[in-house]
N, C-alpha and C. Protein backbone atom coordinates (compact mmCIF):
# COMPACT_ATOMS: atom_id res chain seq x y z
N UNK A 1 12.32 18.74 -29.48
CA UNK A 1 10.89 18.68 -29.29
C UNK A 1 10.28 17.78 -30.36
N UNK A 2 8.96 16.88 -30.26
CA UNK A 2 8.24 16.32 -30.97
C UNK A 2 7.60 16.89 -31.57
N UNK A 3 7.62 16.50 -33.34
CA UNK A 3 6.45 16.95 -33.86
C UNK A 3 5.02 16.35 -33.68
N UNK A 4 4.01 17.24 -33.01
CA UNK A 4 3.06 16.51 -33.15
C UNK A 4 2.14 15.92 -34.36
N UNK A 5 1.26 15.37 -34.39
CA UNK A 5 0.13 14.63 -35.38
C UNK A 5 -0.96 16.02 -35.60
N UNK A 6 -1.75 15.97 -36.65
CA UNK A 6 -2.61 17.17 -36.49
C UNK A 6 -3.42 16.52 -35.48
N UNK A 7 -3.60 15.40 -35.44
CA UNK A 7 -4.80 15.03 -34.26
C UNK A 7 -3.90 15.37 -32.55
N UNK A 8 -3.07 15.11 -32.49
CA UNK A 8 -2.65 15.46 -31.47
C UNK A 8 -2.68 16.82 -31.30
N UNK A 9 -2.20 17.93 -32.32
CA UNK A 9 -2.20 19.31 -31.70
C UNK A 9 -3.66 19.74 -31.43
N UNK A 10 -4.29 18.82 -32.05
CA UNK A 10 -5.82 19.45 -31.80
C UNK A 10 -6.10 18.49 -30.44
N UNK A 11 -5.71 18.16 -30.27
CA UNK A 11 -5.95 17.45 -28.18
C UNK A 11 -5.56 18.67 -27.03
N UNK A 12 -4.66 19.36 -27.53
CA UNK A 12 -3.86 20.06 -26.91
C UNK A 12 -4.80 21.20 -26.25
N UNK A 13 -5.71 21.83 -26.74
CA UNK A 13 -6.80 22.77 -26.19
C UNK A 13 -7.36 21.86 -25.07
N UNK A 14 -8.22 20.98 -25.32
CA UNK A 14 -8.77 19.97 -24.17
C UNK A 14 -7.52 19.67 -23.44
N UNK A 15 -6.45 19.67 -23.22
CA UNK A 15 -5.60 19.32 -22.46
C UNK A 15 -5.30 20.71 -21.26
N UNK A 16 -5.00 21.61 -21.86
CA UNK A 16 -5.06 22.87 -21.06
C UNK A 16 -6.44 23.10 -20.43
N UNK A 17 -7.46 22.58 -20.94
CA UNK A 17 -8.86 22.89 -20.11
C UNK A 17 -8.82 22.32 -18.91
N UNK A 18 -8.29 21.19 -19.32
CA UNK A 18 -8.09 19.87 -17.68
C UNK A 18 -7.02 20.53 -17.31
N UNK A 19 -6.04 21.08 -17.34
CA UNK A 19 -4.96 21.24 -16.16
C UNK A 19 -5.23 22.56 -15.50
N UNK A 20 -6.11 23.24 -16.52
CA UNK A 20 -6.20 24.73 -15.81
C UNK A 20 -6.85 24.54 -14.38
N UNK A 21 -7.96 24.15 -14.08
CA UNK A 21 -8.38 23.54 -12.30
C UNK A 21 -7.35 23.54 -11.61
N UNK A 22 -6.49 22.89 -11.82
CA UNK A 22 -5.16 22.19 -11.14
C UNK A 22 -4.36 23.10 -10.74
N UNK A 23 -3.93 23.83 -11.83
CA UNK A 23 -3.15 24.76 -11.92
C UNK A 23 -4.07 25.94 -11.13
N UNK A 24 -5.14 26.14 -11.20
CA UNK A 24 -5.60 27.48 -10.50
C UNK A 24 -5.16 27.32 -9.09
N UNK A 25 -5.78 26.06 -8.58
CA UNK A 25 -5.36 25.20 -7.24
C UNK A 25 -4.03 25.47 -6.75
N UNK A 26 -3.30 25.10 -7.42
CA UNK A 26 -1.40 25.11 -7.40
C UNK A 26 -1.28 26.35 -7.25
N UNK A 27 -1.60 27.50 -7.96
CA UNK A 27 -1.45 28.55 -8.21
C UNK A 27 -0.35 28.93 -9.33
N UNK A 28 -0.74 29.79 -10.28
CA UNK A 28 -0.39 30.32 -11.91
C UNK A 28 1.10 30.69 -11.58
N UNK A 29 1.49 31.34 -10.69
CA UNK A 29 2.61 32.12 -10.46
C UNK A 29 4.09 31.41 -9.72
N UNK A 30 3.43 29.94 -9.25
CA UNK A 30 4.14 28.80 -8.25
C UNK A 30 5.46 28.63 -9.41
N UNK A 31 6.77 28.50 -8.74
CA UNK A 31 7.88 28.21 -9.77
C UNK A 31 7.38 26.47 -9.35
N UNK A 32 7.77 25.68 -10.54
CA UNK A 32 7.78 24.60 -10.94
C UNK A 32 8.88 23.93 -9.46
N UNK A 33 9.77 24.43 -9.82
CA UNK A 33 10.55 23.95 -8.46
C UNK A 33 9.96 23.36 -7.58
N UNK A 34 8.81 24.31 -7.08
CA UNK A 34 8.23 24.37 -5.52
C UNK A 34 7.01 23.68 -4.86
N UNK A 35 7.07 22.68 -6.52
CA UNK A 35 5.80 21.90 -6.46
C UNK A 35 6.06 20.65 -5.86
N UNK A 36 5.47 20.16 -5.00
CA UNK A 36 5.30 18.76 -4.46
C UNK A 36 5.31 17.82 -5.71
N UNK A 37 5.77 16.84 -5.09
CA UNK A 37 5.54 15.32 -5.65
C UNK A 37 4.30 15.14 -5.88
N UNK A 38 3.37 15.52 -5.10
CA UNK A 38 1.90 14.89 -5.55
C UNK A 38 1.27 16.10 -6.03
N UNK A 39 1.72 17.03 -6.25
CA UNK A 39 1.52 18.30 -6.93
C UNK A 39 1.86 18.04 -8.73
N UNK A 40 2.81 17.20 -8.60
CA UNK A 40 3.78 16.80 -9.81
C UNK A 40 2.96 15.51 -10.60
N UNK A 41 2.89 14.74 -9.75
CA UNK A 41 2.10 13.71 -9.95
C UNK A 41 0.36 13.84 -10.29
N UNK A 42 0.03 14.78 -9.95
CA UNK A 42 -1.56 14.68 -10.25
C UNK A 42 -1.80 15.94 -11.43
N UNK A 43 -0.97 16.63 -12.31
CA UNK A 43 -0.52 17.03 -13.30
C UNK A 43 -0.59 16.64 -14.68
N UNK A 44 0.52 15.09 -13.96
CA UNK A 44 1.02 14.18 -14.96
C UNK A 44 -0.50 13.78 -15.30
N UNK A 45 -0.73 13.21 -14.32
CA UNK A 45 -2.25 12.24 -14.51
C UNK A 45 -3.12 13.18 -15.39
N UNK A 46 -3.24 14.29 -14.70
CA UNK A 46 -4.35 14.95 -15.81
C UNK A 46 -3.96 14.89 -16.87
N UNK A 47 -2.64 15.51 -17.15
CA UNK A 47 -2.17 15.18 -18.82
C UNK A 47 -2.45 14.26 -19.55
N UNK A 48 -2.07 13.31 -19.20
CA UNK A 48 -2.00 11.79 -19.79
C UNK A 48 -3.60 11.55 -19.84
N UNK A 49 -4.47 11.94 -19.12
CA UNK A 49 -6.06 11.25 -19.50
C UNK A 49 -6.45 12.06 -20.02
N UNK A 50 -6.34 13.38 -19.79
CA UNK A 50 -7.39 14.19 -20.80
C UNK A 50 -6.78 13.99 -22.53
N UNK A 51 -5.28 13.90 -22.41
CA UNK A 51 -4.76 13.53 -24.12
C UNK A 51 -5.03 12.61 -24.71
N UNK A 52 -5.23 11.23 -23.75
CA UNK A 52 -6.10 9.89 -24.22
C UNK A 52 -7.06 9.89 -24.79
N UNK A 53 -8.50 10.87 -23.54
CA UNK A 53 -9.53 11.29 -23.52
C UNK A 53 -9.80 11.80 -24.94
N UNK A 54 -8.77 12.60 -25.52
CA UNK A 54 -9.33 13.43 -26.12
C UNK A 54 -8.85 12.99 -27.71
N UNK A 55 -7.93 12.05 -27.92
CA UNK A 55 -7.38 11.56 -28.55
C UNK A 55 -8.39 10.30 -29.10
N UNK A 56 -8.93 10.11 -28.37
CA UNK A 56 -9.88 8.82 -28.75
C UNK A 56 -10.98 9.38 -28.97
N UNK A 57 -11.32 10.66 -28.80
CA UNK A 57 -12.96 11.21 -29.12
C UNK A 57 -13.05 11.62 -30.64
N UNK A 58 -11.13 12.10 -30.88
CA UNK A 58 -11.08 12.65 -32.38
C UNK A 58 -11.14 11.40 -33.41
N UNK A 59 -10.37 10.33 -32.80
CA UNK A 59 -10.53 9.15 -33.41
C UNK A 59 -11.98 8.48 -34.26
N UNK A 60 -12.52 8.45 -32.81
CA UNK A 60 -14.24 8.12 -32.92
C UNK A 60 -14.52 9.04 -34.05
N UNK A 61 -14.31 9.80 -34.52
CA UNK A 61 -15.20 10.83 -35.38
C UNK A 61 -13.95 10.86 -36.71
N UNK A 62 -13.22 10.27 -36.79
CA UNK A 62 -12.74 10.15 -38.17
C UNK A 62 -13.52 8.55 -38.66
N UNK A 63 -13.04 9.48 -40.41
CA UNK A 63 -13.77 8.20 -41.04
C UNK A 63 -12.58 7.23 -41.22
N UNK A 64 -13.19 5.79 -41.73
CA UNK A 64 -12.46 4.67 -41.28
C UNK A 64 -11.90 4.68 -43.07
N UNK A 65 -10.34 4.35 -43.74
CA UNK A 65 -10.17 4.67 -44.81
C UNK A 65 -10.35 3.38 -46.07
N UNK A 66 -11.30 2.55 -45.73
CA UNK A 66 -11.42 1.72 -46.20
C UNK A 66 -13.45 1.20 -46.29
């Protein structure tokens, strides 16, 4: 496993906020198995933008070290 960045583990809350929709949708209890491709795929997507998303908001709000 990766260690994350402190800025990254702190993305990680906003990241579960965006997949939880998804996941309610999918349903909580679905084995991973049994998920579609585009079940799989629109997952990924949320992942990947809300960690961007959220990764660049923490950014914006650090100070610059120079």
């Amino acid at each position: 496993m990766v260690d994350f960045t402190e800025e990254e583990t702190q993305a990680l809350p906003a990241v579960m906020r965006a997949l939880a929709p998804e996941m309610e949708r999918i349903g909580w209890d679905r084995p991973l198995a049994q998920l579609t491709q585009s079940d799989m795929h629109r997952l990924i997507v949320i992942t990947v933008e809300a960690f961007r998303a959220e990764m660049a908001e923490i950014a914006s709000l650090a100070e610059v070290p120079f």
